[in-house]
C-alpha atoms as a PDB file:
ATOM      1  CA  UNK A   1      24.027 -34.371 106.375  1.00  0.00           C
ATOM      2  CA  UNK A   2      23.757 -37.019 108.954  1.00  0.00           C
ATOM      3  CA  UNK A   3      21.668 -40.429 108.179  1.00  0.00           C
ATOM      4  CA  UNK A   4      19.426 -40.748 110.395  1.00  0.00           C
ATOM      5  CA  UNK A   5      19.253 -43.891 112.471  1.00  0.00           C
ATOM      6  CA  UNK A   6      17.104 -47.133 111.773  1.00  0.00           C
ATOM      7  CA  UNK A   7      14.572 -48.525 114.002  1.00  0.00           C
ATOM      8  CA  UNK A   8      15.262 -52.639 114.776  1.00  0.00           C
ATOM      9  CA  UNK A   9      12.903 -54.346 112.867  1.00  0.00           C
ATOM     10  CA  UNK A  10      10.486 -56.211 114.955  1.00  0.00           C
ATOM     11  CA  UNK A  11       7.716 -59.057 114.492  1.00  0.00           C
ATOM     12  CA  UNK A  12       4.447 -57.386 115.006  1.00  0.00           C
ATOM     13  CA  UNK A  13       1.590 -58.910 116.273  1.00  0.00           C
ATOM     14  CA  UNK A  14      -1.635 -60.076 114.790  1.00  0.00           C
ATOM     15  CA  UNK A  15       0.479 -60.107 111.254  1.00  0.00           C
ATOM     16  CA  UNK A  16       0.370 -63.885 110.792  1.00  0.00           C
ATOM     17  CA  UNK A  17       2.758 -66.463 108.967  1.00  0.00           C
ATOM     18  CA  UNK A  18       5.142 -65.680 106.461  1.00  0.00           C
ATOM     19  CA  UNK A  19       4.322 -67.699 103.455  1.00  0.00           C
ATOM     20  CA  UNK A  20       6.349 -68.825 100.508  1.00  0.00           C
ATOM     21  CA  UNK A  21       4.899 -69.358  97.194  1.00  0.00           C
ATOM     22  CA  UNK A  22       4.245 -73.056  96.616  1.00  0.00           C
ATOM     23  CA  UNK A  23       3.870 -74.091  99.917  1.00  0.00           C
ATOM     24  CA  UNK A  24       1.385 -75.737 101.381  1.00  0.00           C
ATOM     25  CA  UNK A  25      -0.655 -74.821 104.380  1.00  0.00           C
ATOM     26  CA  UNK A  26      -4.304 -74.969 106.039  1.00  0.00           C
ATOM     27  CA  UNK A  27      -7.192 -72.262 106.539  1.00  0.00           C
ATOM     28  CA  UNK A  28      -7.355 -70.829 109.799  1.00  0.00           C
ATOM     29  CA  UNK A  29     -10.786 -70.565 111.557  1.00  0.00           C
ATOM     30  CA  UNK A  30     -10.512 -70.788 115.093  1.00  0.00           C
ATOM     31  CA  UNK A  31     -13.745 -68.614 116.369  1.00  0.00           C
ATOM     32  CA  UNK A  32     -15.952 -70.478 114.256  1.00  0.00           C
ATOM     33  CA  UNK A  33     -14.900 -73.424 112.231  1.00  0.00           C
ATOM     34  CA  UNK A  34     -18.221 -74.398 110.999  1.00  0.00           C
ATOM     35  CA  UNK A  35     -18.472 -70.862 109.177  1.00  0.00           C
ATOM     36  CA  UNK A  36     -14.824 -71.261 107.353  1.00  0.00           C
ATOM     37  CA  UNK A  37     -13.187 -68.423 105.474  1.00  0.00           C
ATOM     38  CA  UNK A  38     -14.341 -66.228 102.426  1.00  0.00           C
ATOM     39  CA  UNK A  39     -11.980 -66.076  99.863  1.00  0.00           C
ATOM     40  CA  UNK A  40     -11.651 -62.969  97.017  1.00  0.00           C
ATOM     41  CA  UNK A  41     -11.051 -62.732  93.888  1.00  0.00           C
ATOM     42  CA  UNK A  42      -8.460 -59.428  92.495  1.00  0.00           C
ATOM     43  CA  UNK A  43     -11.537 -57.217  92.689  1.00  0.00           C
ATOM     44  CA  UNK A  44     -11.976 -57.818  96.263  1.00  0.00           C
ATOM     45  CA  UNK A  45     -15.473 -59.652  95.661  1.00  0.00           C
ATOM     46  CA  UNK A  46     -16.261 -62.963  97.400  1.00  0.00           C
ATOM     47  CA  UNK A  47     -15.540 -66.163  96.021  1.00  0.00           C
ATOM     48  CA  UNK A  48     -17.786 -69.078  96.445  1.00  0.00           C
ATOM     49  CA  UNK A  49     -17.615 -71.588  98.108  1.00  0.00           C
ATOM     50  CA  UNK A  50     -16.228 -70.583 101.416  1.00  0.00           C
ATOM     51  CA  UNK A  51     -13.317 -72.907 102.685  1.00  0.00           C
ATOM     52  CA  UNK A  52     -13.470 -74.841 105.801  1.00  0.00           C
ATOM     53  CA  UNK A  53     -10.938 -74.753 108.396  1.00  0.00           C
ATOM     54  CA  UNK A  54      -8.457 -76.746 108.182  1.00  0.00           C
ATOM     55  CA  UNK A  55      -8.973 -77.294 104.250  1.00  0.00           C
ATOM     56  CA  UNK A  56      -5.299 -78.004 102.454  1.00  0.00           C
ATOM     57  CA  UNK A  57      -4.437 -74.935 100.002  1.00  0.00           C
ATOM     58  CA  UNK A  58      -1.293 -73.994  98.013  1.00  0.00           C
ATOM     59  CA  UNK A  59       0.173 -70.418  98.377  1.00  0.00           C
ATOM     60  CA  UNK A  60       0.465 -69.238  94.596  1.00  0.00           C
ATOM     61  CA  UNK A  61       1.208 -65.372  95.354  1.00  0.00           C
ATOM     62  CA  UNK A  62       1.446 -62.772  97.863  1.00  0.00           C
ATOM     63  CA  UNK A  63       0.396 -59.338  97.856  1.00  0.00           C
ATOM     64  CA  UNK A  64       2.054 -57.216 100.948  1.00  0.00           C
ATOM     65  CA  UNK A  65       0.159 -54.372 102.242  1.00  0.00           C
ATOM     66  CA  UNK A  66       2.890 -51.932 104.359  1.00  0.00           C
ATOM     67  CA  UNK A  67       0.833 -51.549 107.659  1.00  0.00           C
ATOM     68  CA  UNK A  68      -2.251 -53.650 106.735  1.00  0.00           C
ATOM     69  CA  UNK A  69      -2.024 -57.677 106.493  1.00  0.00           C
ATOM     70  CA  UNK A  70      -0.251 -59.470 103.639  1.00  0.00           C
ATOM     71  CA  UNK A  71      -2.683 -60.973 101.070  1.00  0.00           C
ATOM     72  CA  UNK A  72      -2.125 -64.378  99.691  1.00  0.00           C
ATOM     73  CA  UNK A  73      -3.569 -65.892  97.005  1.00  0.00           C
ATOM     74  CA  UNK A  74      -3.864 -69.763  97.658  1.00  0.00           C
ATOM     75  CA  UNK A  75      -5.563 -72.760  95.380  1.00  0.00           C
ATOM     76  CA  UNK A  76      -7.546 -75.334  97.090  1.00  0.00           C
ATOM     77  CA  UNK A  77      -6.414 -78.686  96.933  1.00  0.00           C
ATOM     78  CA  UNK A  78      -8.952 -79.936  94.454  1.00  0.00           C
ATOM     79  CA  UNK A  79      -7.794 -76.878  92.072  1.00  0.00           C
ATOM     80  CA  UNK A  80     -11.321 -75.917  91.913  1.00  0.00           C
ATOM     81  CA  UNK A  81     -11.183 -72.901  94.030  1.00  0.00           C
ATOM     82  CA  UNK A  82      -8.770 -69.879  94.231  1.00  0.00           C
ATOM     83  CA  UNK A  83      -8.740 -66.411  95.828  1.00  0.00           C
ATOM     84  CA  UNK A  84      -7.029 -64.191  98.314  1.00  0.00           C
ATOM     85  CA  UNK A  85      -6.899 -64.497 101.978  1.00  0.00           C
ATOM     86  CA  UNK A  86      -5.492 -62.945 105.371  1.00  0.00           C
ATOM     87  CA  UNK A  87      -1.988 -64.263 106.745  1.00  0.00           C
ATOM     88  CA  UNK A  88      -4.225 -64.062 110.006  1.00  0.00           C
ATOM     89  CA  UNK A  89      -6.422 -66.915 107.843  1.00  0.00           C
ATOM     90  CA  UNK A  90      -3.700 -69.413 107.407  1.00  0.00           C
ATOM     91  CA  UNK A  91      -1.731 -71.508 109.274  1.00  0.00           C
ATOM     92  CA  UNK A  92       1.820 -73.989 108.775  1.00  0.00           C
ATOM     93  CA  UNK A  93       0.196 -76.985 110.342  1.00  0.00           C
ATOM     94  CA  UNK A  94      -3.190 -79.272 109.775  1.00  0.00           C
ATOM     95  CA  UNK A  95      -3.717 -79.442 113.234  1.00  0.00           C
ATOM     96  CA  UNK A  96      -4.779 -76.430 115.657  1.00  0.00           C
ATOM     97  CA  UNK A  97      -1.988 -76.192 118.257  1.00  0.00           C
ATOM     98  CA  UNK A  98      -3.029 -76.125 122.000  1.00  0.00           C
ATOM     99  CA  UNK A  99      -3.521 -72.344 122.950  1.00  0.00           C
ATOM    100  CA  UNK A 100      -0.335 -70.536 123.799  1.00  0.00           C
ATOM    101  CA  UNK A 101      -0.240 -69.616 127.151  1.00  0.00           C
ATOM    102  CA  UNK A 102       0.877 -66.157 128.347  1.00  0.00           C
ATOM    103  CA  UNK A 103       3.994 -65.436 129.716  1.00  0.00           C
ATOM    104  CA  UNK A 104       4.066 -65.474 133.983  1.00  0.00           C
ATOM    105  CA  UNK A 105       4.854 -61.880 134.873  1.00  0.00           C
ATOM    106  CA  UNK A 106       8.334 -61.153 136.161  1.00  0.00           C
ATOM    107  CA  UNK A 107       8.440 -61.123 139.976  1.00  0.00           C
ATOM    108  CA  UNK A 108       9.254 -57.284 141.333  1.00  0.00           C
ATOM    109  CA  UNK A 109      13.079 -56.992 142.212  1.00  0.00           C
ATOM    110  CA  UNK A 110      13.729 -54.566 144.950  1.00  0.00           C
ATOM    111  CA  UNK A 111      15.121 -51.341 144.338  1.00  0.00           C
ATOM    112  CA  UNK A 112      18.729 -50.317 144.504  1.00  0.00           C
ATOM    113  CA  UNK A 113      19.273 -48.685 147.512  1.00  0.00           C
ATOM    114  CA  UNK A 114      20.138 -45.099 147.019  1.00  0.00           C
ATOM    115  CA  UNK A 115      20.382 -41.787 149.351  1.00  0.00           C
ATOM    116  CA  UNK A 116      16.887 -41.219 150.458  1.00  0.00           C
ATOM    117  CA  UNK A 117      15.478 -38.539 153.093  1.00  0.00           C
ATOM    118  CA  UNK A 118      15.518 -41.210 155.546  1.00  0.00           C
ATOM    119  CA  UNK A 119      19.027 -41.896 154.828  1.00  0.00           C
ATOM    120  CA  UNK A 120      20.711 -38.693 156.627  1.00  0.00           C
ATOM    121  CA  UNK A 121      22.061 -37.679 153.639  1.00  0.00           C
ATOM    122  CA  UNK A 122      20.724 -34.792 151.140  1.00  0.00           C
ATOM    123  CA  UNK A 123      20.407 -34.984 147.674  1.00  0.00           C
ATOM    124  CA  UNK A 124      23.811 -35.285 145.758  1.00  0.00           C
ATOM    125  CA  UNK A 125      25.521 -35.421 148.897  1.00  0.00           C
ATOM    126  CA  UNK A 126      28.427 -38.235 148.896  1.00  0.00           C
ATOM    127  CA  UNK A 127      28.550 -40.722 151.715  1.00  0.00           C
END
């Protein structure tokens, strides 16, 4: 029986950060930072009050979810609030980096040349 062979394994997008336990890191709110992030308790219900981005909170578990987001549960800085949130809803650093820009598109490279019907020659035929 042969094995059969194993995709690369691949960042995929729109995942977020990979976390560790104990760490450190900020909430993420960049389409509206005035509305700031709703947290969750293990039931999945909301957990008041909502956190603001940029507020400091501790990573004190993770939850992965195969094809969905990882959940992690993080502790705000004042220890007064805890719940789960998106890996999409946290970030490494304080500060919001400048927005990535995309990558400039490759320029077109010409084409080999190869026998063509303008080149005299048929199909398969040898020069």
């Amino acid at each position: 029986m042969a094995i059969p062979p194993q995709r690369p394994r691949t960042a995929r997008p729109g995942r977020g950060p990979v976390l560790s336990i104990g760490r450190r890191v900020f909430v993420h709110c960049p389409g509206d930072p005035a509305r700031g992030v709703i947290l969750t308790d293990d039931a999945g219900q909301e957990v008041l009050p909502r956190l603001a981005d940029g507020a400091p909170v501790e990573v004190i578990a993770w939850l992965p979810r195969g094809g969905a987001s990882t959940r992690y549960r993080v502790r705000s800085a004042s220890g007064q609030v805890d719940g789960w949130l998106g890996a999409a809803e946290l970030r490494a650093t304080e500060e919001l980096g400048p927005p990535v820009a995309a990558p400039a598109p490759e320029p077109e490279r010409p084409l080999p040349r190869t026998a063509t019907a303008d080149s005299g020659r048929k199909f398969g035929q040898r020069s």
